[in-house]
N, C-alpha and C. Protein backbone atom coordinates (compact mmCIF):
# COMPACT_ATOMS: atom_id res chain seq x y z
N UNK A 1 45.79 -11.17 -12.45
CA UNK A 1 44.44 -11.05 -11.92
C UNK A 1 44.44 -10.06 -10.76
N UNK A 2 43.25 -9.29 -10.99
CA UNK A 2 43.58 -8.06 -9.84
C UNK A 2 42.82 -8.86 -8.50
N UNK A 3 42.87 -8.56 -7.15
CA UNK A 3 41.97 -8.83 -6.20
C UNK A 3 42.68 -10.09 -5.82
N UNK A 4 44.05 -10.77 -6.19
CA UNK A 4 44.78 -11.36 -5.74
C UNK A 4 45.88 -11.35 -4.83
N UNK A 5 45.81 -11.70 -3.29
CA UNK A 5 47.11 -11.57 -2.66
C UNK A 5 47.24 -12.77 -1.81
N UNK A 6 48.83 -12.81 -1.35
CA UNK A 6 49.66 -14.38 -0.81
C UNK A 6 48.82 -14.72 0.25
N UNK A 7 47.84 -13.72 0.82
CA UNK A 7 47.17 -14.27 2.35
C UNK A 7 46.11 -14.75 1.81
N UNK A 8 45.50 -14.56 0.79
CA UNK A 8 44.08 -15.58 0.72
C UNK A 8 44.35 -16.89 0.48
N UNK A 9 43.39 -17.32 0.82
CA UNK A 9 43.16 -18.96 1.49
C UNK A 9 42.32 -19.13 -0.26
N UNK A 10 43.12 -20.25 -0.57
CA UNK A 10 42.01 -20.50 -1.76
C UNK A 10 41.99 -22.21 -1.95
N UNK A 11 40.97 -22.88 -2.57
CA UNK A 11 40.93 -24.21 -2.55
C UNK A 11 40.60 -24.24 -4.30
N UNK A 12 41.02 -25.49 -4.58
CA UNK A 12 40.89 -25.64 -6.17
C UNK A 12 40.30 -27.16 -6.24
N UNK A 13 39.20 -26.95 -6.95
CA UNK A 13 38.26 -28.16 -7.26
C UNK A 13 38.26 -28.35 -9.05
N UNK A 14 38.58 -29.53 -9.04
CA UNK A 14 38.87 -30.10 -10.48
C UNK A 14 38.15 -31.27 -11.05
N UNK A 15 37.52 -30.47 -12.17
CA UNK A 15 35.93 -31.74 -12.39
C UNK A 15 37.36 -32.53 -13.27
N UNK A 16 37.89 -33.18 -13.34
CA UNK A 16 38.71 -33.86 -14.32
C UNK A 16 38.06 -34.83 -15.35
N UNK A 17 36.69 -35.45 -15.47
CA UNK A 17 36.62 -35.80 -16.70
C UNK A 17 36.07 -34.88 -18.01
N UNK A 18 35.84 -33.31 -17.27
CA UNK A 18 35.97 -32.21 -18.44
C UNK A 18 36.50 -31.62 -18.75
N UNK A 19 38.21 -31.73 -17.91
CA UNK A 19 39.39 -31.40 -18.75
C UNK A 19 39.58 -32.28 -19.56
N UNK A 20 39.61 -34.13 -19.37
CA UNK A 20 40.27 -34.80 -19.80
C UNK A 20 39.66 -34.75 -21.33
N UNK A 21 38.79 -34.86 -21.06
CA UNK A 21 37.33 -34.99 -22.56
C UNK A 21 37.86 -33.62 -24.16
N UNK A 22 38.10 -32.16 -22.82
CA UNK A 22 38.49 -31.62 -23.95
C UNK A 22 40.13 -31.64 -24.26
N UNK A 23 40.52 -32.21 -23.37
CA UNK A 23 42.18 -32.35 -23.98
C UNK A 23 42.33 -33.04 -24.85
N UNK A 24 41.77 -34.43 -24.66
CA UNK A 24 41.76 -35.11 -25.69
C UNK A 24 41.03 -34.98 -27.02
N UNK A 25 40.45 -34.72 -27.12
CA UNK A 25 39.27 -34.46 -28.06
C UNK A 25 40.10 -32.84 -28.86
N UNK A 26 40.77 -32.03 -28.25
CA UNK A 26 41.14 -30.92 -29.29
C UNK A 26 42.87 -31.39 -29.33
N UNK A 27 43.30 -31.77 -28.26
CA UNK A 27 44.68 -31.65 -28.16
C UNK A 27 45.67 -33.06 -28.23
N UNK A 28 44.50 -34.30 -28.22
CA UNK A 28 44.98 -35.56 -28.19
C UNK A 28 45.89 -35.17 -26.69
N UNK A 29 46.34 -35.05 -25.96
CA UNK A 29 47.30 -34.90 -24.56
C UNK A 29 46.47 -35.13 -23.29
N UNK A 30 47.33 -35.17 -22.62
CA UNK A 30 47.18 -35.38 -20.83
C UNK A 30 46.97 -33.93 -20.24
N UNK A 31 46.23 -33.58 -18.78
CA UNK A 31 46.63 -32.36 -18.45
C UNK A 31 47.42 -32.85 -17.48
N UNK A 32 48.78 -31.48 -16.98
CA UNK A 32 49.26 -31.85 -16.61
C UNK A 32 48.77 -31.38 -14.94
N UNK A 33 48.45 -32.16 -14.45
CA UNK A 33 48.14 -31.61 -12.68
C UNK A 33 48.91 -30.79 -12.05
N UNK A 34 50.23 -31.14 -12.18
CA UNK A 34 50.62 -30.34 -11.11
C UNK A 34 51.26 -28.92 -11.36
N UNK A 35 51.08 -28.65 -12.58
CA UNK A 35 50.83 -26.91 -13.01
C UNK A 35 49.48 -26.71 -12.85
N UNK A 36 48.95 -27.07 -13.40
CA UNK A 36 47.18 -26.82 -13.01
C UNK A 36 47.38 -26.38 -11.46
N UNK A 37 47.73 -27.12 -10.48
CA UNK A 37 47.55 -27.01 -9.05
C UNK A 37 48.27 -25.13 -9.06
N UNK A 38 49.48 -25.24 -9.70
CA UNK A 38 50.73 -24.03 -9.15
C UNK A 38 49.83 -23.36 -9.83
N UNK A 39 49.48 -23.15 -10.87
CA UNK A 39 48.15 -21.98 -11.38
C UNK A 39 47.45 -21.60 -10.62
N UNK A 40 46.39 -22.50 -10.34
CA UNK A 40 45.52 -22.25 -9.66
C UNK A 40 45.48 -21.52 -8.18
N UNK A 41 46.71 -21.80 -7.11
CA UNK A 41 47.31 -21.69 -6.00
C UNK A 41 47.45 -20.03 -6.34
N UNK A 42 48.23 -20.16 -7.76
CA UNK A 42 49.67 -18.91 -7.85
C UNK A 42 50.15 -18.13 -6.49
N UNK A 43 50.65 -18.98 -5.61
CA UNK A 43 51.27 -17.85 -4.70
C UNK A 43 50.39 -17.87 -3.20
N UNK A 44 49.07 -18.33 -3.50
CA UNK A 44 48.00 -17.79 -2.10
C UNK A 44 48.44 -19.01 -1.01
N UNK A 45 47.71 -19.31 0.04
CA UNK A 45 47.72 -20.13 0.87
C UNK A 45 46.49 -21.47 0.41
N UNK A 46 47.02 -22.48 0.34
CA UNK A 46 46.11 -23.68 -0.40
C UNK A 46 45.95 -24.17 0.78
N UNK A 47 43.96 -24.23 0.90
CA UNK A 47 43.62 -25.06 1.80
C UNK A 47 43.02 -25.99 1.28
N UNK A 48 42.74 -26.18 0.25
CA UNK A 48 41.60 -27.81 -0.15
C UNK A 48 42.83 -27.56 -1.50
N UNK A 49 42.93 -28.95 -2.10
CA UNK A 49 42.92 -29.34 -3.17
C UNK A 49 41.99 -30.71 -3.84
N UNK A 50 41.22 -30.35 -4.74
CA UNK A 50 40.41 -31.88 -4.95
C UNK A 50 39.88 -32.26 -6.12
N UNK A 51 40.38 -33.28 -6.75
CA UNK A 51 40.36 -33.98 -7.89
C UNK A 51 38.80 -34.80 -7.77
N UNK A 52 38.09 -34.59 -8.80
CA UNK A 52 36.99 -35.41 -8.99
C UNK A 52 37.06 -36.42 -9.79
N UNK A 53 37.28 -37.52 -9.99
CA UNK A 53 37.58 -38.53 -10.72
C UNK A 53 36.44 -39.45 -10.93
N UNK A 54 36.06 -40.14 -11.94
CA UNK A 54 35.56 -41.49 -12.58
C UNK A 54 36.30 -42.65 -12.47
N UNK A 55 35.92 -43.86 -12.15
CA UNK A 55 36.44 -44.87 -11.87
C UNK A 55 36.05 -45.63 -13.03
N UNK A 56 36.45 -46.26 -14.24
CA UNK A 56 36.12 -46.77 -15.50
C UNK A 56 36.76 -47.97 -15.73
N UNK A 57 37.24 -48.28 -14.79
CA UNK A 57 38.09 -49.84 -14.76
C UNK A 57 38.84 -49.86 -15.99
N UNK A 58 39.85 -48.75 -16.09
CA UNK A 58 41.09 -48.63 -17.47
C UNK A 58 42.21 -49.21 -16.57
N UNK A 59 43.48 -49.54 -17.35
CA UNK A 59 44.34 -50.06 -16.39
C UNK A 59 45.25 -48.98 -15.78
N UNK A 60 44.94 -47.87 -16.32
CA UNK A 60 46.71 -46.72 -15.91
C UNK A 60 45.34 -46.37 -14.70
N UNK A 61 44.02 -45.97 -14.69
CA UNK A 61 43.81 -45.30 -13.58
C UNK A 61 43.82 -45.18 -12.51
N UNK A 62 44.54 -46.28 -11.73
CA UNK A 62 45.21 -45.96 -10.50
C UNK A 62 46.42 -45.54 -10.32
N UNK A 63 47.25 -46.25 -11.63
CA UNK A 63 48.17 -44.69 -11.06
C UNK A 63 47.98 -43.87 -11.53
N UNK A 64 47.20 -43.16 -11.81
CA UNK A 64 46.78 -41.67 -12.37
C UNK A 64 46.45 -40.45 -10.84
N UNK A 65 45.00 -41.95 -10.07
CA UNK A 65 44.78 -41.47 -8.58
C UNK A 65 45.96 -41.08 -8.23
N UNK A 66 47.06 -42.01 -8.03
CA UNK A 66 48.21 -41.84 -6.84
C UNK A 66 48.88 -40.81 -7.25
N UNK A 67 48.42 -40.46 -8.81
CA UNK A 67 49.54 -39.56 -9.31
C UNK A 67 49.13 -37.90 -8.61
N UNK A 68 47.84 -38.10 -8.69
CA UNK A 68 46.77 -37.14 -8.50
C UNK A 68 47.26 -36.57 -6.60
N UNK A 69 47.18 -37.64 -5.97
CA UNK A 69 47.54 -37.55 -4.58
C UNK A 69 49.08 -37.01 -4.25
N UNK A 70 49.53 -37.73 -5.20
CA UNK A 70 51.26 -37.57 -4.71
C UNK A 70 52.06 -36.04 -5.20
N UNK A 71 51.09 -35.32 -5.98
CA UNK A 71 50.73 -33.79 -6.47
C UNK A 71 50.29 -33.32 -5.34
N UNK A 72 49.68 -33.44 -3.98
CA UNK A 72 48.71 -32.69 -3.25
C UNK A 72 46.99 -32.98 -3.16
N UNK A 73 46.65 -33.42 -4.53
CA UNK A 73 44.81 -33.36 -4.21
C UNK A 73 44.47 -34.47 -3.46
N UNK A 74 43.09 -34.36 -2.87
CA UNK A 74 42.41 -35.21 -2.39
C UNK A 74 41.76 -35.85 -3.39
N UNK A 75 41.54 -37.10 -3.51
CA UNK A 75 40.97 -37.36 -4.71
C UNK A 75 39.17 -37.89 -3.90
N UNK A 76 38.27 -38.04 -4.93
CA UNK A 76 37.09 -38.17 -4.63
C UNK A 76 36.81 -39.18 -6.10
N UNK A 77 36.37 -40.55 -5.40
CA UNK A 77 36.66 -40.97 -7.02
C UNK A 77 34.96 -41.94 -7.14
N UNK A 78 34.51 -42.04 -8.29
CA UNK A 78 32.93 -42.29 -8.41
C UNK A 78 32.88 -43.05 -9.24
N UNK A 79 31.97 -44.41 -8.96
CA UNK A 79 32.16 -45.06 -10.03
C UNK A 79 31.28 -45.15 -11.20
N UNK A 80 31.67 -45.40 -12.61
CA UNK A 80 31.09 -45.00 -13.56
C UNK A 80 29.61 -45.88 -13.71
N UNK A 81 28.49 -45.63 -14.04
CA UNK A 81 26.89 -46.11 -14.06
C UNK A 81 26.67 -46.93 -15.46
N UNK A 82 26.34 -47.37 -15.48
CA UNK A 82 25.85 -48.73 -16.47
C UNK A 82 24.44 -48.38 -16.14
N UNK A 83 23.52 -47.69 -17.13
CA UNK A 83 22.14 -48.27 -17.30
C UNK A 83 21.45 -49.01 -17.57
N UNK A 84 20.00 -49.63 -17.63
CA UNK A 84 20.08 -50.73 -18.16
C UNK A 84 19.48 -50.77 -19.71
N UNK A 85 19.37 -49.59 -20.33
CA UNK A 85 19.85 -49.23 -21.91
C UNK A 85 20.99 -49.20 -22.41
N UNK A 86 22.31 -49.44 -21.60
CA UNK A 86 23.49 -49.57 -21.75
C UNK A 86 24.12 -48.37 -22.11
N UNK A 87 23.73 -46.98 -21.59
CA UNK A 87 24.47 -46.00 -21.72
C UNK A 87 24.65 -46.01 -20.56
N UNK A 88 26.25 -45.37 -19.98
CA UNK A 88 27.00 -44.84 -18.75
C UNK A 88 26.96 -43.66 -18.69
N UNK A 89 27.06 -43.32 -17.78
CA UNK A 89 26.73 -41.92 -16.92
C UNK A 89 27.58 -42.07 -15.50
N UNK A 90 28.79 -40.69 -15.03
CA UNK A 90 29.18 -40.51 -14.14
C UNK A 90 29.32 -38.45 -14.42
N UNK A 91 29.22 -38.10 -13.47
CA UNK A 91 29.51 -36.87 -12.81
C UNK A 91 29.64 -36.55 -11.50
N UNK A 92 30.31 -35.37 -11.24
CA UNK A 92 30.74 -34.70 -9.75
C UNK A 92 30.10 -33.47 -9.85
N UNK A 93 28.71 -33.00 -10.34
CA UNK A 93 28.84 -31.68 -10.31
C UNK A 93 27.46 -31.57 -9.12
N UNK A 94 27.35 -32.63 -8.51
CA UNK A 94 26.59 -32.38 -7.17
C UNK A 94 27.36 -32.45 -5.94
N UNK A 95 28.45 -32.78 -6.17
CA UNK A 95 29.28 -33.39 -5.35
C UNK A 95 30.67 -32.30 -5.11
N UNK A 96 31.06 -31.51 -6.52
CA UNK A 96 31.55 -30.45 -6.52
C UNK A 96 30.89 -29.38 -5.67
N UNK A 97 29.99 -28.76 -6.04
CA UNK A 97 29.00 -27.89 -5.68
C UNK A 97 28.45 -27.85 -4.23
N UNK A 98 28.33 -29.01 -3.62
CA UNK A 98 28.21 -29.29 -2.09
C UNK A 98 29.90 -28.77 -1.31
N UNK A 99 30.35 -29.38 -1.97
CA UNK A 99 32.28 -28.88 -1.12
C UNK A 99 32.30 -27.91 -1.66
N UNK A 100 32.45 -27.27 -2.62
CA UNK A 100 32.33 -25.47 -2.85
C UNK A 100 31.42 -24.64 -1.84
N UNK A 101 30.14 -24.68 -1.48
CA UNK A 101 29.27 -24.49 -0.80
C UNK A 101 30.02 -24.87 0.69
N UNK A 102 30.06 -25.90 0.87
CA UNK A 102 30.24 -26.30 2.52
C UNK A 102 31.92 -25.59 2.58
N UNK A 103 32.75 -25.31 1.81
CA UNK A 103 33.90 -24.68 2.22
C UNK A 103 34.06 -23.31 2.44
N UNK A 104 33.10 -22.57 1.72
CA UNK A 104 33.11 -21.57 1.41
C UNK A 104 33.75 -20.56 2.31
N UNK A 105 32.72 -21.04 3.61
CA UNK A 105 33.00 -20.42 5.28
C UNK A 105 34.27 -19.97 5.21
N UNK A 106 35.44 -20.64 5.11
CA UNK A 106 36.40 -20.72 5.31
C UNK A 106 38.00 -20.12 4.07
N UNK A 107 37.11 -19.75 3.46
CA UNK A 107 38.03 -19.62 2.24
C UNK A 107 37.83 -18.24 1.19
N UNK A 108 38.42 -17.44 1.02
CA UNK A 108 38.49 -16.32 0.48
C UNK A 108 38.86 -16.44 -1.24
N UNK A 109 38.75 -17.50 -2.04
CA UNK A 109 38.76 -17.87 -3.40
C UNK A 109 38.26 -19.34 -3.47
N UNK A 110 37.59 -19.33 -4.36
CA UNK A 110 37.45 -20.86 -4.89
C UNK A 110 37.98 -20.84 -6.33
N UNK A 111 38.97 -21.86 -6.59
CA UNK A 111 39.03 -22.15 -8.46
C UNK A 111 38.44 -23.28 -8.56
N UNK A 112 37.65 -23.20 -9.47
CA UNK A 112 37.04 -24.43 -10.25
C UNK A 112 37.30 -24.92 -11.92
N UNK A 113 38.12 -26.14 -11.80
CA UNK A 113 38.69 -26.41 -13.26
C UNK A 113 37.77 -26.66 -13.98
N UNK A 114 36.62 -26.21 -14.70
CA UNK A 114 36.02 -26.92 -15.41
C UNK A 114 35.42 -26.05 -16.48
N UNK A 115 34.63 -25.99 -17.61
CA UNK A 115 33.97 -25.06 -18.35
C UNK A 115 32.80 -25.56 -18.60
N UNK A 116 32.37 -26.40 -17.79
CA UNK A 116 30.89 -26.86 -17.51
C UNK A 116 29.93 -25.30 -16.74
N UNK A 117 28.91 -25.43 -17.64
CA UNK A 117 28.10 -24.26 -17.33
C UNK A 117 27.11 -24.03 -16.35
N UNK A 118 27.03 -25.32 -16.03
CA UNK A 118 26.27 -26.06 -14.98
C UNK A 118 26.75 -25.61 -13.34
N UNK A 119 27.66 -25.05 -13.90
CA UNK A 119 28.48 -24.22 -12.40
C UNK A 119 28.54 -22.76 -12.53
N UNK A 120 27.79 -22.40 -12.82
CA UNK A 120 27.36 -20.87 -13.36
C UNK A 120 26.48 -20.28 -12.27
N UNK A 121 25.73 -21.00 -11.52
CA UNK A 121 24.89 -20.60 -10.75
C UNK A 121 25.60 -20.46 -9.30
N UNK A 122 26.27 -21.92 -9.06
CA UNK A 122 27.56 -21.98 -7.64
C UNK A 122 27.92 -20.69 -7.68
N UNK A 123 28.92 -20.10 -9.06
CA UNK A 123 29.67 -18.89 -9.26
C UNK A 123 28.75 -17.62 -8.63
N UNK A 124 28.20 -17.42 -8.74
CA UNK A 124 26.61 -16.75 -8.72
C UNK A 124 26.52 -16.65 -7.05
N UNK A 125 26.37 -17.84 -6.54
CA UNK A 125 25.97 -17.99 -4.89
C UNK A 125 27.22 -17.68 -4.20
N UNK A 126 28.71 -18.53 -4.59
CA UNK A 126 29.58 -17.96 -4.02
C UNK A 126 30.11 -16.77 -3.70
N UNK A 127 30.07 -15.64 -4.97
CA UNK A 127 30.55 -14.09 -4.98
C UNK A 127 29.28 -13.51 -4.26
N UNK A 128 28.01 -13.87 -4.26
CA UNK A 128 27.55 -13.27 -3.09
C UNK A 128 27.56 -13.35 -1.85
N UNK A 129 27.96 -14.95 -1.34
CA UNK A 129 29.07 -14.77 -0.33
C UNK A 129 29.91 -14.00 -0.09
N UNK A 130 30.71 -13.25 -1.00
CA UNK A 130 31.86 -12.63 -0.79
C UNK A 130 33.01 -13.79 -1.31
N UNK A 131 32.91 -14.58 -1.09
CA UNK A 131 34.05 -15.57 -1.96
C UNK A 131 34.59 -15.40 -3.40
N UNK A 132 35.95 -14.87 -3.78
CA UNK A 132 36.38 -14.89 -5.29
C UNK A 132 36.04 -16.41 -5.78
N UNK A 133 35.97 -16.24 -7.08
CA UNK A 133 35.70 -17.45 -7.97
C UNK A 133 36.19 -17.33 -9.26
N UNK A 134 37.29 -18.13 -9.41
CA UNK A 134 37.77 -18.14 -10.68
C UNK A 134 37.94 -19.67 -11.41
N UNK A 135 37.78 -19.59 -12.62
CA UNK A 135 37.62 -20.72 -13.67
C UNK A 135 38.94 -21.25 -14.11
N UNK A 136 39.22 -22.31 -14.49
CA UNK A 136 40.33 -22.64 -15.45
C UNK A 136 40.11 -23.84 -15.98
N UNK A 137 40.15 -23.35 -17.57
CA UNK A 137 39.72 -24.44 -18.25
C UNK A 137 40.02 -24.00 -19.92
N UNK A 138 40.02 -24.97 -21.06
CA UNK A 138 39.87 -24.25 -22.12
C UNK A 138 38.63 -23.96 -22.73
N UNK A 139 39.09 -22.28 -23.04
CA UNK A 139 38.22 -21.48 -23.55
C UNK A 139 37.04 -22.15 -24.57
N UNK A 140 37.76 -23.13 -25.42
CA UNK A 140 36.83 -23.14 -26.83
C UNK A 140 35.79 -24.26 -26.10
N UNK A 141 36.02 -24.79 -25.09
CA UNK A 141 34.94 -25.76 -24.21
C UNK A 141 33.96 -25.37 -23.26
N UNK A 142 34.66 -24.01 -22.83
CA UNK A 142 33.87 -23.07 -21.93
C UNK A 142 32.38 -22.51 -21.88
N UNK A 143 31.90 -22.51 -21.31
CA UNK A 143 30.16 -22.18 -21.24
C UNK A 143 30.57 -20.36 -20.99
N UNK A 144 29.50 -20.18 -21.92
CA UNK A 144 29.52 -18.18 -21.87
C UNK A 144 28.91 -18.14 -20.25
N UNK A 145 28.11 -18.96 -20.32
CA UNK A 145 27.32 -18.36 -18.83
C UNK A 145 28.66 -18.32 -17.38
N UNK A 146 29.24 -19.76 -17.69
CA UNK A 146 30.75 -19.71 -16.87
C UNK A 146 31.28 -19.07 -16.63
N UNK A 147 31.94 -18.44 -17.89
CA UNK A 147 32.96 -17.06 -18.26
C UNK A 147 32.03 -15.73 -17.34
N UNK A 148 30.37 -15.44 -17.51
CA UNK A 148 30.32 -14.48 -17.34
C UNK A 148 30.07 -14.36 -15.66
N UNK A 149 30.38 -15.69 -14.82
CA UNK A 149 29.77 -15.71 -13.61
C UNK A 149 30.94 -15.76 -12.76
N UNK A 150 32.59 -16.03 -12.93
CA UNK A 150 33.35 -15.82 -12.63
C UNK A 150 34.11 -14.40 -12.19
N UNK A 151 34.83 -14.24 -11.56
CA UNK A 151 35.47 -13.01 -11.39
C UNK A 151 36.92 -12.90 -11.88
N UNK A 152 37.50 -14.51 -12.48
CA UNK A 152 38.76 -14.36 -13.19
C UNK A 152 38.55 -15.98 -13.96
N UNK A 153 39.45 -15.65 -14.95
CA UNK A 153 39.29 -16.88 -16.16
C UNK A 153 40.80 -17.45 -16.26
N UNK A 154 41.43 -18.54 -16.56
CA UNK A 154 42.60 -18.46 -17.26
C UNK A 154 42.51 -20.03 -18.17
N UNK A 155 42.83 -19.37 -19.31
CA UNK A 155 42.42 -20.20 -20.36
C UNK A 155 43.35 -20.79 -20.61
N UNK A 156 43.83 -22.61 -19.98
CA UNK A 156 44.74 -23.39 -21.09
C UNK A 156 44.88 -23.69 -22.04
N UNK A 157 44.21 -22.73 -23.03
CA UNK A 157 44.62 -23.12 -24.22
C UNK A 157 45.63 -21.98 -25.03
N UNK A 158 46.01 -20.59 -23.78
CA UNK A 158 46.73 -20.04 -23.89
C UNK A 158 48.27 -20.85 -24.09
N UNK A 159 48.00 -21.60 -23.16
CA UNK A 159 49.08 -21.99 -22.50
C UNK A 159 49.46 -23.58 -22.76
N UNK A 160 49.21 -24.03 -23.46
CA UNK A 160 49.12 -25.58 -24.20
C UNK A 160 50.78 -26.22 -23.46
N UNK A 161 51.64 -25.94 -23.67
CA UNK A 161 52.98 -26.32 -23.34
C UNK A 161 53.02 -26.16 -22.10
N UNK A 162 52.04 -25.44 -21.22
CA UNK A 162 52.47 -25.41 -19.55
C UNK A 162 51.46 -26.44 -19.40
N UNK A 163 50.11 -26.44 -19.47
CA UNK A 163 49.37 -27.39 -19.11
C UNK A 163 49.12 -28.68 -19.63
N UNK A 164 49.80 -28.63 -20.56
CA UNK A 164 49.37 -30.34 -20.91
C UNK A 164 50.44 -31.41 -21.06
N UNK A 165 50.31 -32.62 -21.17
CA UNK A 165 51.64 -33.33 -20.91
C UNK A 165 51.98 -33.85 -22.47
């Protein structure tokens, strides 16, 4: 990636139930965090790391959190919604988008793990900040509007054996 060097400050925000959704769903696997993190980093100075998590009352997901922590991220964890039509509903992409925004000040890249398209516009506000913004996520899940609002992409599905467990 061009426009990359060891002095920028970069933070990496990770919607994780839209990696997990498409890992499983194309790849049956786990991602693995803590390449995701060394990706994302490659080399710069890491000032935020932060995992967005769902709380779904499964039994491994706490140690998944600790696993999440004991890698570096901060975790931010939300608990999943019960309507009273009985569909659930959880997301971070207001909650992403506020810490992207409120960090910005401070940080010369943002990566955002996700291929939710819904972050197409952030991408958009950030680079006119002046803030780089790059994506990582797989491609075949990826929103075009995503891809085209970024300034660098890297697709795990290049890379299946580094990123997934």
């Amino acid at each position: 990636m061009s426009n990359v060097h060891p002095a920028q400050r970069v933070a990496v925000l990770v919607d994780a139930q839209n990696l997990y959704h498409t890992a499983q769903s194309v790849y049956s696997r786990n991602i693995d965090y803590e390449e995701l993190l060394d990706a994302g980093v490659a080399g710069r100075e890491l000032t935020r790391a932060i995992a967005y998590v769902i709380r779904a009352d499964s039994p491994e997901e706490e140690s998944f959190f600790e696993a999440l922590v004991n890698i570096g991220f901060e975790t931010k964890i939300k608990d999943i919604k019960t309507h009273a039509d009985g569909s659930k509903t959880a997301d971070w992409d207001v909650g992403m988008i506020l810490d992207a925004v409120t960090l910005a000040p401070h940080l010369d890249t943002v990566v955002i793990c996700t291929g939710d398209g819904d972050f197409s516009r952030l991408c958009s506000h950030l680079r006119h900040e002046g803030v780089r913004v790059e994506a990582m996520a797989f491609e075949e899940s990826t929103s075009e509007e995503l891809l085209d609002a970024v300034d660098g992409f890297t697709d795990l599905s290049e890379r299946p054996e580094t990123f997934l467990l």
